[in-house]
Protein backbone atom coordinates (compact mmCIF):
# COMPACT_ATOMS: atom_id res chain seq x y z
CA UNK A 1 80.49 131.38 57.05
CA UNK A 2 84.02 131.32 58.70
CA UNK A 3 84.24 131.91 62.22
CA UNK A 4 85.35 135.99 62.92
CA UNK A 5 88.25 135.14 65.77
CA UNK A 6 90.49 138.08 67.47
CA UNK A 7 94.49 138.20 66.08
CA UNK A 8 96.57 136.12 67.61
CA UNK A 9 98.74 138.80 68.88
CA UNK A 10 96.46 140.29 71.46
CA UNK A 11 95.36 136.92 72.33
CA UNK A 12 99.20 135.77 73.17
CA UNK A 13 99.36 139.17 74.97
CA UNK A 14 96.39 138.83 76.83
CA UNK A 15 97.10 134.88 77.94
CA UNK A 16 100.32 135.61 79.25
CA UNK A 17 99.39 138.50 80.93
CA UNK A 18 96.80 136.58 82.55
CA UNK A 19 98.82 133.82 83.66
CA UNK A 20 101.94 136.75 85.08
CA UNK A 21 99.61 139.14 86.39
CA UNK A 22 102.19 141.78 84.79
CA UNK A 23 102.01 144.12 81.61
CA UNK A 24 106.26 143.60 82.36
CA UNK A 25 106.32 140.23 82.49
CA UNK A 26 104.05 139.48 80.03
CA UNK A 27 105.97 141.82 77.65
CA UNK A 28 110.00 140.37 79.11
CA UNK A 29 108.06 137.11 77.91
CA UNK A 30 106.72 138.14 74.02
CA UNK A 31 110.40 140.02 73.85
CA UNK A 32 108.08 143.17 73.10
CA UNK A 33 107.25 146.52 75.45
CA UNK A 34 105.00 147.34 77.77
CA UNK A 35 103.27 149.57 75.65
CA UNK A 36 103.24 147.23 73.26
CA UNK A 37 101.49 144.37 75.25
CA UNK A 38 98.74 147.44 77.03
CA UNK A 39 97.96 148.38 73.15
CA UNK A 40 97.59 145.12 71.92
CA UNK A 41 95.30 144.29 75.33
CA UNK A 42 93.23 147.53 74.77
CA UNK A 43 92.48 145.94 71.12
CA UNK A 44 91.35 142.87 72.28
CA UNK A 45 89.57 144.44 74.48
CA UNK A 46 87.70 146.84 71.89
CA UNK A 47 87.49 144.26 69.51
CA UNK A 48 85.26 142.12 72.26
CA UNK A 49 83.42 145.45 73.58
CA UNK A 50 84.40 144.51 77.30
CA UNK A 51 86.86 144.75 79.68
CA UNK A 52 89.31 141.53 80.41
CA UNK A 53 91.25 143.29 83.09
CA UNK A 54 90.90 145.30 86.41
CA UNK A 55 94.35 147.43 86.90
CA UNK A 56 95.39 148.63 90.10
CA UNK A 57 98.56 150.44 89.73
CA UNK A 58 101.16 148.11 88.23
CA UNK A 59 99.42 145.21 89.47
CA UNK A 60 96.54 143.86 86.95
CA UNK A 61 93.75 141.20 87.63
CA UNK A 62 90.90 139.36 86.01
CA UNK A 63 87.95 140.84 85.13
CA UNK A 64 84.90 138.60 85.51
CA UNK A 65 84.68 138.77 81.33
CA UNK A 66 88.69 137.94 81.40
CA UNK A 67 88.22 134.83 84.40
CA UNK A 68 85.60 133.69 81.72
CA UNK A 69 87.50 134.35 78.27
CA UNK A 70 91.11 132.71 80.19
CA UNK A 71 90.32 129.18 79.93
CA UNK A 72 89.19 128.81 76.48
CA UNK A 73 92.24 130.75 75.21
CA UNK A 74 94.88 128.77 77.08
CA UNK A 75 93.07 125.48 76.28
CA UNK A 76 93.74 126.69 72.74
CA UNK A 77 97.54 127.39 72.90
CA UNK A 78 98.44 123.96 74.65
CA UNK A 79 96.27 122.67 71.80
CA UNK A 80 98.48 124.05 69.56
CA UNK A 81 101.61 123.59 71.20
CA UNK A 82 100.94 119.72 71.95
CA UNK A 83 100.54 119.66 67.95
CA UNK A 84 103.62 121.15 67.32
CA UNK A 85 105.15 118.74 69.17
CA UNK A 86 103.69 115.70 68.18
CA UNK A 87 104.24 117.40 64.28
CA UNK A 88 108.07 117.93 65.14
CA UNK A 89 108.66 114.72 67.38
CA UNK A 90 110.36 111.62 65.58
CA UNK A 91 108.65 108.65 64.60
CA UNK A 92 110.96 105.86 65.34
CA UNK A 93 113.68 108.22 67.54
CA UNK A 94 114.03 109.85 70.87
CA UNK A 95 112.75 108.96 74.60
CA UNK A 96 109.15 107.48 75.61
CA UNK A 97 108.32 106.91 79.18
CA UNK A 98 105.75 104.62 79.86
CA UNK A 99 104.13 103.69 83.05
CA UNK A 100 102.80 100.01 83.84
CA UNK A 101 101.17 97.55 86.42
CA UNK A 102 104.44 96.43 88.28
CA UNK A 103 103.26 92.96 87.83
CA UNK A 104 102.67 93.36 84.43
CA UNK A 105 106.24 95.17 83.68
CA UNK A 106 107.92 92.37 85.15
CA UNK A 107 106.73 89.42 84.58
CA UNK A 108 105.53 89.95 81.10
CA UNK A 109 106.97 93.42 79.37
CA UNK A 110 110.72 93.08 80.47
CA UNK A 111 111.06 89.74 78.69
CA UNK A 112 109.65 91.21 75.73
CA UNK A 113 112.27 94.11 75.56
CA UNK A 114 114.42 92.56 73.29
CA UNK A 115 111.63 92.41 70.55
CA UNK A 116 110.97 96.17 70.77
CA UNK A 117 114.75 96.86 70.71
CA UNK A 118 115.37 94.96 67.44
CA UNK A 119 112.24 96.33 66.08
CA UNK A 120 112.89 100.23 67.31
CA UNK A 121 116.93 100.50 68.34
CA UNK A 122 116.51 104.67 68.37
CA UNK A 123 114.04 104.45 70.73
CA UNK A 124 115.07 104.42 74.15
CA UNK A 125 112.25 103.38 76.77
CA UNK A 126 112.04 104.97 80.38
CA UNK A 127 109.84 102.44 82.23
CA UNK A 128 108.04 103.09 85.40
CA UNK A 129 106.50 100.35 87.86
CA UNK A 130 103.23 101.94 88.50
CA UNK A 131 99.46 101.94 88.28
CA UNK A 132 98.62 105.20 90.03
CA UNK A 133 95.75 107.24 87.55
CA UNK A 134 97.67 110.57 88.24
CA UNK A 135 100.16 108.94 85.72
CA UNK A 136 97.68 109.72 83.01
CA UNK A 137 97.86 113.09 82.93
CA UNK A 138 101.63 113.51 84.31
CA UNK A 139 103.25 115.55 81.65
CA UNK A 140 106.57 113.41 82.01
CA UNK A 141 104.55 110.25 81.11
CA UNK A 142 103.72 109.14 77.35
CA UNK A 143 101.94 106.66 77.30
CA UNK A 144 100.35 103.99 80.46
CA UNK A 145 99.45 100.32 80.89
CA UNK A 146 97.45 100.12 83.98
CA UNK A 147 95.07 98.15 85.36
CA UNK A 148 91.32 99.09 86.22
CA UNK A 149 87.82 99.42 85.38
CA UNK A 150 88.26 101.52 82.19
CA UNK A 151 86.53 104.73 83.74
CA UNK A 152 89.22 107.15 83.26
CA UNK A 153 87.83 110.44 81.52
CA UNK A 154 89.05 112.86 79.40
CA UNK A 155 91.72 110.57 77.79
CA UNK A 156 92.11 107.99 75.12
CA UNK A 157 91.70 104.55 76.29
CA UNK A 158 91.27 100.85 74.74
CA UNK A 159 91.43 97.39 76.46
CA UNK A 160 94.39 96.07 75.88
CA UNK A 161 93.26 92.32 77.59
CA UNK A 162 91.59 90.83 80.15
CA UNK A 163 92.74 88.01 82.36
CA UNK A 164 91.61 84.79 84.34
CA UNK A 165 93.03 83.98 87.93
CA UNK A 166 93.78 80.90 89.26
CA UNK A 167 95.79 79.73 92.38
CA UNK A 168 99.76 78.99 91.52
CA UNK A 169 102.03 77.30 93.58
CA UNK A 170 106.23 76.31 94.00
CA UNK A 171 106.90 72.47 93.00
CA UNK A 172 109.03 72.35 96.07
CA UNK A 173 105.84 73.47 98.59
CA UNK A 174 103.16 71.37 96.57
CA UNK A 175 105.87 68.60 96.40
CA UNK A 176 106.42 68.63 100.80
CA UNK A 177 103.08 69.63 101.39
CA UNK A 178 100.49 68.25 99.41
CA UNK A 179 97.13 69.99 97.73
CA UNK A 180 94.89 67.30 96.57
CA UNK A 181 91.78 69.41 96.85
CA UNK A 182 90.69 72.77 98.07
CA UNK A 183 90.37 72.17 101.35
CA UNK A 184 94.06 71.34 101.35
CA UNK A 185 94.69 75.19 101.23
CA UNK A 186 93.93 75.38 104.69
CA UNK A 187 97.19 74.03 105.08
CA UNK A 188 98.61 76.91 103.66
CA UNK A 189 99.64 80.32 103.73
CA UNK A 190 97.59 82.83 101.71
CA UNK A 191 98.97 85.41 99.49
CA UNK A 192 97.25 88.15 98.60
CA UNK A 193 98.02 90.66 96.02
CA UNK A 194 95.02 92.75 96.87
CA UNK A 195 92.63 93.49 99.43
CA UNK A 196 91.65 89.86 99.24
CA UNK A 197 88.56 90.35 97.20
CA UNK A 198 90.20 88.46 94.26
CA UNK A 199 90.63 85.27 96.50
CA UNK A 200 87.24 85.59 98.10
CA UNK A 201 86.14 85.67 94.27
CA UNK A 202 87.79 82.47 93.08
CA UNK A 203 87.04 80.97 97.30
CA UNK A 204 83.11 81.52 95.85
CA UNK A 205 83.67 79.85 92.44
CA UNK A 206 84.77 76.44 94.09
CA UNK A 207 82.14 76.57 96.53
CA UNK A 208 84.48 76.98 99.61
CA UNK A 209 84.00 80.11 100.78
CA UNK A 210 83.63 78.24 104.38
CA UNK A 211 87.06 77.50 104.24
CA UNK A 212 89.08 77.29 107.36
CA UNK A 213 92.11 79.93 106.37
CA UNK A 214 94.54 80.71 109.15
CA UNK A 215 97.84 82.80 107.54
CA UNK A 216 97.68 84.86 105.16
CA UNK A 217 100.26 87.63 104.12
CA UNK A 218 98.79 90.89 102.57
CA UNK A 219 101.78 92.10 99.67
CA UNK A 220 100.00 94.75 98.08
CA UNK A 221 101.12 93.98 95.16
CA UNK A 222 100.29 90.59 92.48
CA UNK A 223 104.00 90.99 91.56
CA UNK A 224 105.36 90.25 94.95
CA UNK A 225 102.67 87.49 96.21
CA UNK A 226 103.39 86.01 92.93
CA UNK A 227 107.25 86.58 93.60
CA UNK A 228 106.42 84.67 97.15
CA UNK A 229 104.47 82.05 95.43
CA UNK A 230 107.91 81.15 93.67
CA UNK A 231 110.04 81.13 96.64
CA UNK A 232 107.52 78.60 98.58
CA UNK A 233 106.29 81.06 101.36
CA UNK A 234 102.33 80.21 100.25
CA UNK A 235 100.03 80.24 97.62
CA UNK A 236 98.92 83.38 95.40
CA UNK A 237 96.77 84.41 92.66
CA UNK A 238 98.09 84.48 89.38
CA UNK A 239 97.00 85.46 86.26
CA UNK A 240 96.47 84.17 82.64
CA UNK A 241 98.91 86.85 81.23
CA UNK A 242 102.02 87.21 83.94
CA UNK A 243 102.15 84.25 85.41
CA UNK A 244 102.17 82.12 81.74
CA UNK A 245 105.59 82.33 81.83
CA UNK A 246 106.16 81.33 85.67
CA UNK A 247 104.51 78.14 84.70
CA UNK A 248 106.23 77.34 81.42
CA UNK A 249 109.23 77.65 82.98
CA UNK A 250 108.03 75.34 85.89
CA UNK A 251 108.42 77.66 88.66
CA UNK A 252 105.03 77.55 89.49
CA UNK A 253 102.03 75.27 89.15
CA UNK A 254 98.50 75.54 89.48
CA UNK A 255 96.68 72.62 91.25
CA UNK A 256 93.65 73.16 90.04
CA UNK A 257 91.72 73.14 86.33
CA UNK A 258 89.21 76.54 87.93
CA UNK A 259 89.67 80.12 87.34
CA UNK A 260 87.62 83.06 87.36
CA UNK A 261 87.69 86.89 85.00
CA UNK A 262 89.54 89.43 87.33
CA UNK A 263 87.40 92.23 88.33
CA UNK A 264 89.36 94.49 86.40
CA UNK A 265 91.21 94.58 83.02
CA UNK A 266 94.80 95.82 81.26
CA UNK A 267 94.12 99.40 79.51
CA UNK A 268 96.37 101.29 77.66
CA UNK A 269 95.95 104.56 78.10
CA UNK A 270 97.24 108.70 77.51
CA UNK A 271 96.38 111.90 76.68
CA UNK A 272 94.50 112.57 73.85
CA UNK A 273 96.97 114.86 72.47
CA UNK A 274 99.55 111.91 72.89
CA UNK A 275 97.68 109.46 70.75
CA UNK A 276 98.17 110.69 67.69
CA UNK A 277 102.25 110.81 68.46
CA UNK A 278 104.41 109.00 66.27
CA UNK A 279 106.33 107.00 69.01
CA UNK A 280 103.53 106.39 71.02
CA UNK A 281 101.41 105.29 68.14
CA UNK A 282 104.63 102.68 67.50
CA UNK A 283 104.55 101.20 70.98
CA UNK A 284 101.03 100.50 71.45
CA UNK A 285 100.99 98.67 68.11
CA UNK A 286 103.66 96.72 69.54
CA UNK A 287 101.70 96.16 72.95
CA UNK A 288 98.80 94.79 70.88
CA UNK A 289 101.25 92.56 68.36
CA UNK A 290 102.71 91.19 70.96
CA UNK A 291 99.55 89.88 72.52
CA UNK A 292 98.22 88.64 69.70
CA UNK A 293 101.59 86.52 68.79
CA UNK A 294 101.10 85.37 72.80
CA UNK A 295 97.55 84.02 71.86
CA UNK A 296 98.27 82.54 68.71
CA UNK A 297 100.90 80.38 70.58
CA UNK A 298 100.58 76.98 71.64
CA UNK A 299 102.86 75.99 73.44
CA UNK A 300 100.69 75.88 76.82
CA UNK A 301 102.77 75.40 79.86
CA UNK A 302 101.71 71.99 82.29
CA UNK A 303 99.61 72.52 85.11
CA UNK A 304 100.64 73.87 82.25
CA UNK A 305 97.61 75.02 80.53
CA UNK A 306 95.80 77.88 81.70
CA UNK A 307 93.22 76.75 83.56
CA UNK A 308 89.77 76.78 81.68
CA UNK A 309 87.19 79.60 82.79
CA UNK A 310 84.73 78.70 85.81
CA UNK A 311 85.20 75.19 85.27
CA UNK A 312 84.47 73.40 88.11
CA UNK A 313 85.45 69.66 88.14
CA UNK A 314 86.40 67.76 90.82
CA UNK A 315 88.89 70.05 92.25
CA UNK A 316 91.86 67.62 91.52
CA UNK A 317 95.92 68.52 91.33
CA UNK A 318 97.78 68.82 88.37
CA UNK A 319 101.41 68.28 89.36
CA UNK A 320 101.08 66.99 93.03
CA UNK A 321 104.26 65.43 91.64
CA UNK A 322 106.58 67.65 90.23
CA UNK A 323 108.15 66.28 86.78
CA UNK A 324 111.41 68.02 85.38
CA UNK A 325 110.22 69.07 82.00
CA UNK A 326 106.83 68.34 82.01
CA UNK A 327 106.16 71.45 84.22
């Protein structure tokens, strides 16, 4: 049996004159009359056999039936308004803002730009350097690639990948300044991209968690310890998806074959009525082809190659000497 449901009418006038508190301003709204929106009210109202509104002069409020009835009928318009939108939105066209880990956007998504250009040229990106969880449900924000635990609720979500993390190092610094085991970091100046949990984690993994550390420089950030890791000011955590590049490109290293799963992982993640948007559907197929084409590569960078998971050899260097090309 089909579901009996009130007109839409009275529900429109009834939501809006919720949400104004006014029979006027409901009715300047729905370009109808004040009588128009009280009769259409008073048939609602009749239809349900209570009352949805207490009136006190030209004032109105909520009835305790109305407070009840509101949320279900305005969850049901923005339903249908999101769908409009994604229905009327282009597929391959317009503007999609997406925020991402500011590690992430720089060190791996910018350089990738070009491939989403020649793929989508009508679609211009607005990218914001972020991993704050309000994101997901900012109206001005499409789609996110954050970093986290994956408990977000009331959303769409799927891993997008997770990621190892291993010290990294300048040539020049390793080259003046030698790291021929662990206990070499001493020597050096810490840089942490966290609360320094995540060095504490790999510290435990290579049995030194009795290390002697003296500096240390809390960023905030894995993008700028990493970005201080390049310019020689110490050594910092990097990761088996940002700092791939770094290393190819020899402006790191990483002086030992030990690394250990982050805590957390890369999600992509939006609203649920975003999902099923054209342009949004495009770039996280993209985010995910991308990936894949990174891990069917082999062209693994020197000190090169990613370090292999919670291996624990003799903690030697790779690249005490650094060697133009091979690094």
């Amino acid at each position: 049996m089909a579901k009996r449901l009130p007109p839409l009418n009275p529900l429109r006038a009834f939501e809006a004159t919720a949400r104004h508190a006014s029979l006027t301003k409901a009715a300047g709204e729905l370009n109808v009359t004040h009588g128009a929106v009280s009769h259409q009210i008073k048939a609602l109202e009749q239809s349900l056999g209570v009352k949805l509104f207490q009136r006190a002069g030209q004032r109105v409020k909520l009835s305790p039936h109305g407070a009840e009835f509101l949320p279900a009928v305005s969850a049901a318009f923005d339903g249908i308004a999101a769908a409009t939108q994604r229905m009327t939105r282009p597929a391959s066209t317009g503007v999609l803002s997406v925020s991402c880990v500011p590690a992430l956007l720089l060190l791996w998504m910018t350089p990738r730009l070009g491939s989403f250009t020649a793929q989508y040229p009508d679609i211009q990106l607005t990218l914001i350097p972020s991993n704050d969880a309000r994101d997901i449900r900012a109206p001005h924000i499409d789609v996110c690639v954050h970093y986290g635990d994956g408990s977000w609720s009331d959303c769409w979500i799927r891993k997008w990948s997770g990621l190892e993390l291993f010290p990294v190092v300048s040539p020049t610094l390793i080259n003046n300044r030698p790291i021929r085991s662990v206990r070499d970091l001493a020597d050096h100046v810490f840089l942490h991209g966290d609360d320094g949990r995540e060095w504490h984690t790999w510290l435990a993994a290579a049995d030194a968690l009795d290390l002697e550390r003296g500096r240390r420089h809390h960023l905030g950030d894995a993008r700028i310890a990493v970005e201080a890791a390049v310019h020689g000011h110490g050594v910092a955590l990097g990761d088996s998806v940002t700092a791939r590049a770094l290393l190819a490109r020899g402006m790191l290293v990483s002086p030992f074959a030990l690394s250990v799963p982050a805590v957390d992982d890369f999600y992509v993640v939006c609203r649920n009525e975003m999902r099923s948007a054209p342009i949004v559907q495009l770039f996280i197929d993209w985010l995910f082809a991308e990936k894949e084409q990174d891990e069917g590569r082999a062209d693994a960078p020197v000190a090169g190659r990613v370090p292999s998971r919670r291996k624990r050899p003799a903690l030697k260097v790779i690249g005490a000497r650094a060697i133009p090309g091979k690094v």
